[in-house]
C-alpha atoms as a PDB file:
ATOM      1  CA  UNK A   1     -19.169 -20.730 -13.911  1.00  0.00           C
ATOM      2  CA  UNK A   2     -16.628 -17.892 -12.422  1.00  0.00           C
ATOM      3  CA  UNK A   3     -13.877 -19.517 -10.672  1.00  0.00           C
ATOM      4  CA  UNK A   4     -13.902 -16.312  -7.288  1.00  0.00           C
ATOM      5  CA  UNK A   5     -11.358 -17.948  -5.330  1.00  0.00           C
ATOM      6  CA  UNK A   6      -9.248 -15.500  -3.310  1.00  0.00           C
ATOM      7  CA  UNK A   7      -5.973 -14.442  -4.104  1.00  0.00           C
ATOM      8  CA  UNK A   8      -3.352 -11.735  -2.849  1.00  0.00           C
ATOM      9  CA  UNK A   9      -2.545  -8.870  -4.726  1.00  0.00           C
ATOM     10  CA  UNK A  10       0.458  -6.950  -3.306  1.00  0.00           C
ATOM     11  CA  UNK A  11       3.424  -4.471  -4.405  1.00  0.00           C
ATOM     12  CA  UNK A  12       5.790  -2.041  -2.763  1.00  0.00           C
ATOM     13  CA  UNK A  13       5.532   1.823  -2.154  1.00  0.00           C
ATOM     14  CA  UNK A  14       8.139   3.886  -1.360  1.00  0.00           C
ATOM     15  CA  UNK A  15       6.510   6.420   0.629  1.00  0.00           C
ATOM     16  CA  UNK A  16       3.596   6.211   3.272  1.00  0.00           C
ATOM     17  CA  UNK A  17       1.919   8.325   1.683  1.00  0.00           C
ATOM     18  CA  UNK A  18       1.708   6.393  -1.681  1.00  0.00           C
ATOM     19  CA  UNK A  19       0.920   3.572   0.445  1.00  0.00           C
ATOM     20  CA  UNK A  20      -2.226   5.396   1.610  1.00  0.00           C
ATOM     21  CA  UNK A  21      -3.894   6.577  -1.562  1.00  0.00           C
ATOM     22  CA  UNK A  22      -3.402   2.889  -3.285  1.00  0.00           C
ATOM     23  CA  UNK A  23      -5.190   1.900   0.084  1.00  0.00           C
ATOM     24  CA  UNK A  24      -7.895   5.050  -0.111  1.00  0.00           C
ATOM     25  CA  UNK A  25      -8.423   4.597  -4.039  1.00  0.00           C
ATOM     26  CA  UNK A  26      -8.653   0.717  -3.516  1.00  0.00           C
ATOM     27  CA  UNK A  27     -11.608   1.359  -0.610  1.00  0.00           C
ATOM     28  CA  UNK A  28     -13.559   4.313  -1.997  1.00  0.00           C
ATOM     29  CA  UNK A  29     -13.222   3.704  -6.192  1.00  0.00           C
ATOM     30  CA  UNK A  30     -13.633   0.092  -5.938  1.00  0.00           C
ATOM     31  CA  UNK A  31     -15.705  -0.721  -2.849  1.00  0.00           C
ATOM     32  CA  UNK A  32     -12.970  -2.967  -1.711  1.00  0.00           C
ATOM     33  CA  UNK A  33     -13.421  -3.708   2.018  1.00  0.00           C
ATOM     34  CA  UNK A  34     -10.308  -2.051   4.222  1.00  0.00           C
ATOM     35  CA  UNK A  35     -10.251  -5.106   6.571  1.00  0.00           C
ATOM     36  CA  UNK A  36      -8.698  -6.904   3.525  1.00  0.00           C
ATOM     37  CA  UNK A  37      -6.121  -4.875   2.891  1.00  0.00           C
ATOM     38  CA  UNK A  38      -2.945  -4.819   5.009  1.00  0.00           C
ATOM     39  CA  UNK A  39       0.277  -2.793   5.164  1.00  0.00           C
ATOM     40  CA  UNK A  40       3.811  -3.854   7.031  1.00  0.00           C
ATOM     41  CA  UNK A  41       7.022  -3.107   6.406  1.00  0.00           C
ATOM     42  CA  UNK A  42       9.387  -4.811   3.978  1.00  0.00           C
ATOM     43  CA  UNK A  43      12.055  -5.480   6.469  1.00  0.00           C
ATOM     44  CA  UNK A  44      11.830  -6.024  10.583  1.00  0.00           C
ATOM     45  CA  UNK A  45      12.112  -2.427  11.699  1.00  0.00           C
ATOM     46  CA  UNK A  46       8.854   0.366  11.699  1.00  0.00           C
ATOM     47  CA  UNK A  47       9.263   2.522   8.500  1.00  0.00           C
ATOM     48  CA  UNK A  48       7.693   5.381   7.396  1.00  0.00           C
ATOM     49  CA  UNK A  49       8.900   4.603   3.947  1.00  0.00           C
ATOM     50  CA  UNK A  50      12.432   5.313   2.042  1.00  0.00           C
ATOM     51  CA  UNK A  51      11.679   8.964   1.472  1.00  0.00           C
ATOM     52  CA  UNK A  52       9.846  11.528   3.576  1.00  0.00           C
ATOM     53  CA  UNK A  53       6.471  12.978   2.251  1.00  0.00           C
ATOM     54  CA  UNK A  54       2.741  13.881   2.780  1.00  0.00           C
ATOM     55  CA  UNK A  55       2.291  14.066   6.434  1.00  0.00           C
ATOM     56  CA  UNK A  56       5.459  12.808   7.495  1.00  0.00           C
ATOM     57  CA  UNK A  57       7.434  16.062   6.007  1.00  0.00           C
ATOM     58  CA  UNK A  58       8.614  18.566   8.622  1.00  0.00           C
ATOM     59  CA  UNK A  59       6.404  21.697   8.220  1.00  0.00           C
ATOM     60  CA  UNK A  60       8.168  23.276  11.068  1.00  0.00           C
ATOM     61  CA  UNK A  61       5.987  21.485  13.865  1.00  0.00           C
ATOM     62  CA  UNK A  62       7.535  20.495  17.262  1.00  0.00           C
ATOM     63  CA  UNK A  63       7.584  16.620  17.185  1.00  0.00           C
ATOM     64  CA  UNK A  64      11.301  16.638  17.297  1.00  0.00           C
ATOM     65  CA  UNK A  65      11.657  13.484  15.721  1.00  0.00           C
ATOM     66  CA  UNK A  66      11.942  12.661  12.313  1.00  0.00           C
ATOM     67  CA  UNK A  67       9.984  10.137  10.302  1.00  0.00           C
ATOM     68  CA  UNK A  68      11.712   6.589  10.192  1.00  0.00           C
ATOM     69  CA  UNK A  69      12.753   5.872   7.113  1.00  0.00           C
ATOM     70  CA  UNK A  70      13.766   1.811   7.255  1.00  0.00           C
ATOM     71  CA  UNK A  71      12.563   0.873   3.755  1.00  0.00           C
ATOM     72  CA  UNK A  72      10.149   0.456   1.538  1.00  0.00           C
ATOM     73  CA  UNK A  73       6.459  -0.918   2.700  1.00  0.00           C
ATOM     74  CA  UNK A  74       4.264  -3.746   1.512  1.00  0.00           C
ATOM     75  CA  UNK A  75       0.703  -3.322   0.660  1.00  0.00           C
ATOM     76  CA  UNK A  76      -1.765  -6.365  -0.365  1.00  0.00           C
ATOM     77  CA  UNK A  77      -5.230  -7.065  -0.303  1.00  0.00           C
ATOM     78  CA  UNK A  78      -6.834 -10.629  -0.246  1.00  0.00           C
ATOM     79  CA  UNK A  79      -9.718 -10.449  -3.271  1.00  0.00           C
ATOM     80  CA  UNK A  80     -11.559 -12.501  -5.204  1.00  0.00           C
ATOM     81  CA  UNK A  81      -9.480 -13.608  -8.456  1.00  0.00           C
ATOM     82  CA  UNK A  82     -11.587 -11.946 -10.489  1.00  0.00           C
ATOM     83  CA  UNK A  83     -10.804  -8.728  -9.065  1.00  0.00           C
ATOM     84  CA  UNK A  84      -6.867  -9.072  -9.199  1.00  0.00           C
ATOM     85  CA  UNK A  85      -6.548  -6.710 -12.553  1.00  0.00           C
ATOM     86  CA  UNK A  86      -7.917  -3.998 -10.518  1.00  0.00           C
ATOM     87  CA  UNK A  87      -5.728  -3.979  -7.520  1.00  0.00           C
ATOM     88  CA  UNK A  88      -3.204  -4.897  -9.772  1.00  0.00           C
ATOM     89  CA  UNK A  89      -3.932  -1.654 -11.631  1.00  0.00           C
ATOM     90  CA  UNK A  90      -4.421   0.435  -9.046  1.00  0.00           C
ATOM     91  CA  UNK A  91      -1.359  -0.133  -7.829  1.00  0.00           C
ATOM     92  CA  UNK A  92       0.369   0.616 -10.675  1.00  0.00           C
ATOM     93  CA  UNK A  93      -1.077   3.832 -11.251  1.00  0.00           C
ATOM     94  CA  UNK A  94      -0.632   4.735  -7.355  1.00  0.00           C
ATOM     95  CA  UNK A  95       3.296   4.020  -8.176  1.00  0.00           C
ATOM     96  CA  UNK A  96       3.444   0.525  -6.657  1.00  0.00           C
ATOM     97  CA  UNK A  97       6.211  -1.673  -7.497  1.00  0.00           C
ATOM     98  CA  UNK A  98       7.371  -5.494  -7.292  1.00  0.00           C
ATOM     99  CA  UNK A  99       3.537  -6.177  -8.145  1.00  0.00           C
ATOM    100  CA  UNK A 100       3.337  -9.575  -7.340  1.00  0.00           C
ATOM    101  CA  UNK A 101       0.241 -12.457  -7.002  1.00  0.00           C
ATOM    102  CA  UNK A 102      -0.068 -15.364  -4.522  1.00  0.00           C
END
């Protein structure tokens, strides 16, 4: 009998757009529903991340406004144990860090 009991997977990214590739390769490599898998920031304050890149680097548009960059964000998705190792390893590879199960 496989003990499929949910747990949380998380780690931290550095950049928003690390954030979303763990999140995309998660969802379309491993079929992992995207309602289950959250993002917030580490601290109080919105946060693009610690450093700018992907989207949120100024190609010479108009916004004005730079990215905020507030710290690092938190990523974690609620599985079934049994399917820990692969978030886990996912984001690894996607340059997660503080990998960490509850």
């Amino acid at each position: 009998m496989s003990d499929n009991a949910t747990t949380s997977v998380s780690a931290l990214f550095e950049t928003r757009e690390a954030a979303d590739y763990a999140i995309e390769h998660l969802v379309q490599q491993h079929g992992l529903n995207r309602a289950d898998i959250f993002v917030e920031p580490v601290g109080g304050d919105n946060t693009a991340g610690n450093r700018i890149s992907g989207g949120d680097a100024n190609k010479g548009n108009d916004a004005g406004g730079e990215a905020p960059l507030r710290g690092a964000l938190k990523v974690s998705a609620d599985v079934a144990r049994d399917q820990a190792g692969i978030v886990e390893g996912t984001f690894r590879e996607m340059g997660g860090q503080d990998i960490a199960r509850r």
